[in-house]
Protein backbone atom coordinates (compact mmCIF):
# COMPACT_ATOMS: atom_id res chain seq x y z
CA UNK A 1 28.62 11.64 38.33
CA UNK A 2 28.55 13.80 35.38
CA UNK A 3 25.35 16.42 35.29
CA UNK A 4 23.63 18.05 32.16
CA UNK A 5 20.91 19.84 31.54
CA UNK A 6 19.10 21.58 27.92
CA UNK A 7 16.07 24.54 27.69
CA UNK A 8 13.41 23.35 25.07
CA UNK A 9 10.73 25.55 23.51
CA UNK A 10 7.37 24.22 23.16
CA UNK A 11 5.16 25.52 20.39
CA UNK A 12 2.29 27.85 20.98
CA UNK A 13 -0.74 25.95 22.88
CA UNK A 14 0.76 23.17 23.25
CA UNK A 15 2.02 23.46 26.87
CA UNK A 16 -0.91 20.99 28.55
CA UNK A 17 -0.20 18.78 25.96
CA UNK A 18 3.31 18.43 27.04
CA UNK A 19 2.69 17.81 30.68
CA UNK A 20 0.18 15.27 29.70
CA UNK A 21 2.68 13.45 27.30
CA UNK A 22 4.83 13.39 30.76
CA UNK A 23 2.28 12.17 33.11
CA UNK A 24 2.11 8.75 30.89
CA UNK A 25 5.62 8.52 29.69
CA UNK A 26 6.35 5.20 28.37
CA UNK A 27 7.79 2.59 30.50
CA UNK A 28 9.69 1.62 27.66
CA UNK A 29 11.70 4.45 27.52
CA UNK A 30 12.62 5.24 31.38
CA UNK A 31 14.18 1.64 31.22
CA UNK A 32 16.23 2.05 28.06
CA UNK A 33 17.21 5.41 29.60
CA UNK A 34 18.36 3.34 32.56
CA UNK A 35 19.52 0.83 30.82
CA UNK A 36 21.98 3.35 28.46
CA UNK A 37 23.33 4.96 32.07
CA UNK A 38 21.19 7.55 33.08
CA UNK A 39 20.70 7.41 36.88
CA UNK A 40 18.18 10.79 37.59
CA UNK A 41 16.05 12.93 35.07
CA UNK A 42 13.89 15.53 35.53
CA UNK A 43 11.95 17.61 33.47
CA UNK A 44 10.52 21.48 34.50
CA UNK A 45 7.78 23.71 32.68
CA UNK A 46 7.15 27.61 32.58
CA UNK A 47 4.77 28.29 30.26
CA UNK A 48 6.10 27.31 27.11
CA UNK A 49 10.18 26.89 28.19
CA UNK A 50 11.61 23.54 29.38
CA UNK A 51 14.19 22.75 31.41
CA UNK A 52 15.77 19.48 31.27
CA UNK A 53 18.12 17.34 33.74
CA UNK A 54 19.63 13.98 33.36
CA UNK A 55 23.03 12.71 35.59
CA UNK A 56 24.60 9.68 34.18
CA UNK A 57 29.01 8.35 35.20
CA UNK A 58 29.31 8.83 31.36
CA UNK A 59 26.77 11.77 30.09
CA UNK A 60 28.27 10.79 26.55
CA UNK A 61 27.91 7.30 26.27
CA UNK A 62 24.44 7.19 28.02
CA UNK A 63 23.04 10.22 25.45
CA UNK A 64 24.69 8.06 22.58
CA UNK A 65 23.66 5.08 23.63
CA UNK A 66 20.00 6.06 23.93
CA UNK A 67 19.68 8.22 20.98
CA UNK A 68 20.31 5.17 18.93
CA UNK A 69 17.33 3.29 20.53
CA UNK A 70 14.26 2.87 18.42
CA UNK A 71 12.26 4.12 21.62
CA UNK A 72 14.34 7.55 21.19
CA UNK A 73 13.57 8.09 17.61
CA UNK A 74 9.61 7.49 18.44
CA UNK A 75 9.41 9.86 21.85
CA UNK A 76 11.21 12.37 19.60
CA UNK A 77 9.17 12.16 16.79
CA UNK A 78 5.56 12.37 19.15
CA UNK A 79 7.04 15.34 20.58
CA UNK A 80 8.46 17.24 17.68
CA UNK A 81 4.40 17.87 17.24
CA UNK A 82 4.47 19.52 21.18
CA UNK A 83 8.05 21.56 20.81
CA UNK A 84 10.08 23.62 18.33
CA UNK A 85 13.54 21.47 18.86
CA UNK A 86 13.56 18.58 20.12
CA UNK A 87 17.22 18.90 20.59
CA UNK A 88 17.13 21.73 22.90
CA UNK A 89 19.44 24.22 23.88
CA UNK A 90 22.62 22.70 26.53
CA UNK A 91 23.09 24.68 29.10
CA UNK A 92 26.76 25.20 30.54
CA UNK A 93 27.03 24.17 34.53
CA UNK A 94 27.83 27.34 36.56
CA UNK A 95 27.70 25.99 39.90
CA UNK A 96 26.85 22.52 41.90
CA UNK A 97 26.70 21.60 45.34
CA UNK A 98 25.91 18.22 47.33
């Protein structure tokens, strides 16, 4: 299983916003994230930093796979109003354990 994880900036007041985009995420796009190869994600706030995880056997093919989805291109574009990138920062894997 291949792990990755990105730091996302949200934009100034928009921080409820955010969490309440994630309490009602579509249903539409957890199953083409399942359906592209993504077996876990999770999503962290601090005030206005977030910290994303996703696991998938291929992290490539899954994050190609669903960033040519239609779904993709619309969660992206209803956030890019919440967050400054909605690319995010990757962050490099120092350490894992089972």
């Amino acid at each position: 299983m291949q792990r990755a994880a990105w730091m996302y900036a949200l934009k100034r007041g928009k921080e409820q916003a955010y969490k309440d985009a994630h309490s009602r995420v579509w249903p539409e796009l957890i199953e083409a994230a399942n359906a592209a190869g993504l077996k876990n994600q999770t999503v962290y706030v601090q005030g206005s930093t977030v910290f994303a995880y996703t696991e998938a056997e291929d992290l490539d093919i899954a994050l190609k796979q669903l960033g040519s989805m239609d779904i993709t291109r619309r969660w992206n574009e209803a956030m890019s109003d919440l967050m400054e990138d909605v690319e995010g920062v990757p962050l490099a894997e120092v350490f894992h354990f089972d």
